[in-house]
N, C-alpha and C. Protein backbone atom coordinates (compact mmCIF):
# COMPACT_ATOMS: atom_id res chain seq x y z
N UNK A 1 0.85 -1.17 0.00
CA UNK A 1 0.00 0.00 0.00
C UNK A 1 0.89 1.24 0.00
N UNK A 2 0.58 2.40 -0.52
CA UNK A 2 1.35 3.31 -0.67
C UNK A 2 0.04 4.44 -0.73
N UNK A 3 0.78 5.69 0.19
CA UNK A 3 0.34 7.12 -0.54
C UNK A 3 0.60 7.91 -1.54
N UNK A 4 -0.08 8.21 -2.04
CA UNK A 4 -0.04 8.70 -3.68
C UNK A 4 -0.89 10.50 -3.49
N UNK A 5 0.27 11.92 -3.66
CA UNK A 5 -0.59 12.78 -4.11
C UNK A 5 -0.34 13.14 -5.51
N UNK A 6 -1.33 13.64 -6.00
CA UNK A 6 -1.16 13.77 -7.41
C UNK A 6 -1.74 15.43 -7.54
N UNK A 7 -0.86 15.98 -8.00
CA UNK A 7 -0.71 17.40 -8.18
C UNK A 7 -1.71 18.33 -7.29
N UNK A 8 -1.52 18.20 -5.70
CA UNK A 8 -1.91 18.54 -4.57
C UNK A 8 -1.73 20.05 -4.51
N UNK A 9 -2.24 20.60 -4.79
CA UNK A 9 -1.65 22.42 -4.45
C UNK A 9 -2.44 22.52 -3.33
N UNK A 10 -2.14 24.15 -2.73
CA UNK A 10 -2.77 24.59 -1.80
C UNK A 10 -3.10 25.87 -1.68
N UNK A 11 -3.55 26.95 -1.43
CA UNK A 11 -3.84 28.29 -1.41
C UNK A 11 -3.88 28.84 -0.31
N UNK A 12 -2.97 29.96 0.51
CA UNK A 12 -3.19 30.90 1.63
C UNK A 12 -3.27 32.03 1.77
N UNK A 13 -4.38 33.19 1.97
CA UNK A 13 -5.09 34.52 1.43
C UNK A 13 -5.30 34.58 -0.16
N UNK A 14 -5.15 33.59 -0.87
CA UNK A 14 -5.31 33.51 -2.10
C UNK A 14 -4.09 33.47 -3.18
N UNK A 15 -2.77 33.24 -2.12
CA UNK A 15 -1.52 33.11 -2.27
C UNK A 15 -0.87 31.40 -2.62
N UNK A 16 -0.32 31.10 -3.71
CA UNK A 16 -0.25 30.22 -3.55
C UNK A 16 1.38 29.41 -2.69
N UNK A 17 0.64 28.23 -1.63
CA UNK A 17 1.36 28.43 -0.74
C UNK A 17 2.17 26.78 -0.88
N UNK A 18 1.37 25.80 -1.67
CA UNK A 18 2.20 24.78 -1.86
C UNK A 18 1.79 24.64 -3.38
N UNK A 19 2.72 24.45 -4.50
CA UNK A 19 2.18 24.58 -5.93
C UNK A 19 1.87 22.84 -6.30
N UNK A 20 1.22 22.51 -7.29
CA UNK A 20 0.71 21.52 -7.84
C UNK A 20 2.23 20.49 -7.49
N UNK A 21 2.00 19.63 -6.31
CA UNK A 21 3.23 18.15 -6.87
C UNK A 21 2.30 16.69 -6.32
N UNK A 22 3.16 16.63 -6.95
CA UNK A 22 3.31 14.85 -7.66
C UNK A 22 4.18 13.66 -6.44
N UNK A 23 3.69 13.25 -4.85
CA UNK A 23 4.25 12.45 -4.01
C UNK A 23 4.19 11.16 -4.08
N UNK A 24 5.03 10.47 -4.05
CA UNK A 24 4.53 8.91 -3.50
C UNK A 24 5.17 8.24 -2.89
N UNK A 25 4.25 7.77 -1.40
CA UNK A 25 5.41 7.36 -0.54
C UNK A 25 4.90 6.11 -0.07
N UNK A 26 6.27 4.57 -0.20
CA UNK A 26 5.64 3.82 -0.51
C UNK A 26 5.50 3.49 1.26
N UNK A 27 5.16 1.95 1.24
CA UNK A 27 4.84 1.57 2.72
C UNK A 27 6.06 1.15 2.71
N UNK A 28 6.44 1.25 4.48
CA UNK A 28 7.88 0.81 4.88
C UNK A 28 8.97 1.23 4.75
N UNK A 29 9.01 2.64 3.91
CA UNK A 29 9.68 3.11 3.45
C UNK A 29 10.65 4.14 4.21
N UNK A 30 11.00 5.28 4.71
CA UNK A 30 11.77 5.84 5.03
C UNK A 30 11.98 7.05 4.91
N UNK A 31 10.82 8.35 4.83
CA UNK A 31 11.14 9.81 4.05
C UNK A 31 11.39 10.41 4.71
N UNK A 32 12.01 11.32 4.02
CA UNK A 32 12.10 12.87 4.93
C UNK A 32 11.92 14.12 4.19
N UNK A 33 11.45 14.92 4.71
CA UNK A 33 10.37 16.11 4.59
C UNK A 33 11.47 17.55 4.91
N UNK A 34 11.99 17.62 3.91
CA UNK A 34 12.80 19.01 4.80
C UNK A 34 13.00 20.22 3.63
N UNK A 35 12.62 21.90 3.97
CA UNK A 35 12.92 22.67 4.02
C UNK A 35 12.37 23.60 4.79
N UNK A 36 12.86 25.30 4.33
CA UNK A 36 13.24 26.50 5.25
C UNK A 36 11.53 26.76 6.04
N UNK A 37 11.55 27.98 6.89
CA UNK A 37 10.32 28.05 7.10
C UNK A 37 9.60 28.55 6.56
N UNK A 38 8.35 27.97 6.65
CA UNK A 38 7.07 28.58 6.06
C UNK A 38 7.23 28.16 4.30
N UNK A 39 7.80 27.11 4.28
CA UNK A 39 7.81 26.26 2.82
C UNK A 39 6.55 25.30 2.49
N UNK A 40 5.84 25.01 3.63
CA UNK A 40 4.33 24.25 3.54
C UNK A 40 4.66 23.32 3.73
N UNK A 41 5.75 22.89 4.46
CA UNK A 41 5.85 21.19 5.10
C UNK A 41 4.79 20.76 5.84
N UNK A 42 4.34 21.23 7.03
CA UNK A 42 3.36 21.48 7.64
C UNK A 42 2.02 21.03 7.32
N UNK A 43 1.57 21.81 5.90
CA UNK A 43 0.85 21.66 5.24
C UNK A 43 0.38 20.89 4.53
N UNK A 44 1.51 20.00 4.08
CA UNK A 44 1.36 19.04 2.91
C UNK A 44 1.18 17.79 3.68
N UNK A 45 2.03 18.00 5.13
CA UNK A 45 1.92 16.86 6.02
C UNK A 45 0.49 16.37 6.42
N UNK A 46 -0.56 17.96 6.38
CA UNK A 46 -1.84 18.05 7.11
C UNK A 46 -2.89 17.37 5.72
N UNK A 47 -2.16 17.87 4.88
CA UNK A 47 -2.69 17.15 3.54
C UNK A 47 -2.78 15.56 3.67
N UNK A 48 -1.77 15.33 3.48
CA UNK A 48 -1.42 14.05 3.59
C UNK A 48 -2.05 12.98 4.40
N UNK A 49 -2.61 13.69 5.83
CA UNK A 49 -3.11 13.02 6.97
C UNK A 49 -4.07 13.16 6.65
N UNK A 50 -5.10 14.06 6.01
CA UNK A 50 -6.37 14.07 5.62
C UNK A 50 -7.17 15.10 6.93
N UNK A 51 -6.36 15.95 7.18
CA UNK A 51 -6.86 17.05 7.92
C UNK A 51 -7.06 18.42 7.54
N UNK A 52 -6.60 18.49 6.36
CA UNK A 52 -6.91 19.66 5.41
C UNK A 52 -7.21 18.79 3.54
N UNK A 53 -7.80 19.73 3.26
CA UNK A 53 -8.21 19.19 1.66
C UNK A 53 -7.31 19.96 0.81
N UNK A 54 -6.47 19.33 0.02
CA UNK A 54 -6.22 20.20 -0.96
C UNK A 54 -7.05 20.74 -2.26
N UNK A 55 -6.37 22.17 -2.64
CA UNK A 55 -7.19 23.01 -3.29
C UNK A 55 -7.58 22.34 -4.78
N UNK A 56 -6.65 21.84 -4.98
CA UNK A 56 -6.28 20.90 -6.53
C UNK A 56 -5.74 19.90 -6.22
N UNK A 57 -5.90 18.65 -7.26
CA UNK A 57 -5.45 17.23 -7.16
C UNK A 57 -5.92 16.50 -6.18
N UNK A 58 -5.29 15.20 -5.87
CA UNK A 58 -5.98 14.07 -5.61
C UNK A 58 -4.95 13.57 -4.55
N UNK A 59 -5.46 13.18 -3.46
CA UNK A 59 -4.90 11.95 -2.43
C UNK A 59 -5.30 10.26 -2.09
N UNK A 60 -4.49 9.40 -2.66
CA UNK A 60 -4.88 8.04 -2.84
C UNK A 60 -4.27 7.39 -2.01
């Protein structure tokens, strides 16, 4: 089983704050998530968990 986003963007004040990408992370696997602040790690993480919706694309 694996997570799959497929061109996930996000929008903040109408700013765009994470642009359209393409993740897949398989099971068992090993990632890491890193840059500066306020890059939308955070965000994509909250994505990811299914605690925020992204604005565009798909989470499988």
């Amino acid at each position: 089983m694996s997570l799959v986003l497929k061109g996930g963007s996000q929008f903040v004040e109408g700013q765009p704050h994470i642009y359209p990408t393409d993740l897949t992370l398989e099971h068992g696997a090993v990632d890491v998530l890193l840059g500066p602040t306020l890059s939308g790690k955070t965000m994509l993480m909250r994505m990811m968990a299914g605690l925020d919706m992204p604005a565009t694309g798909r989470i499988l």
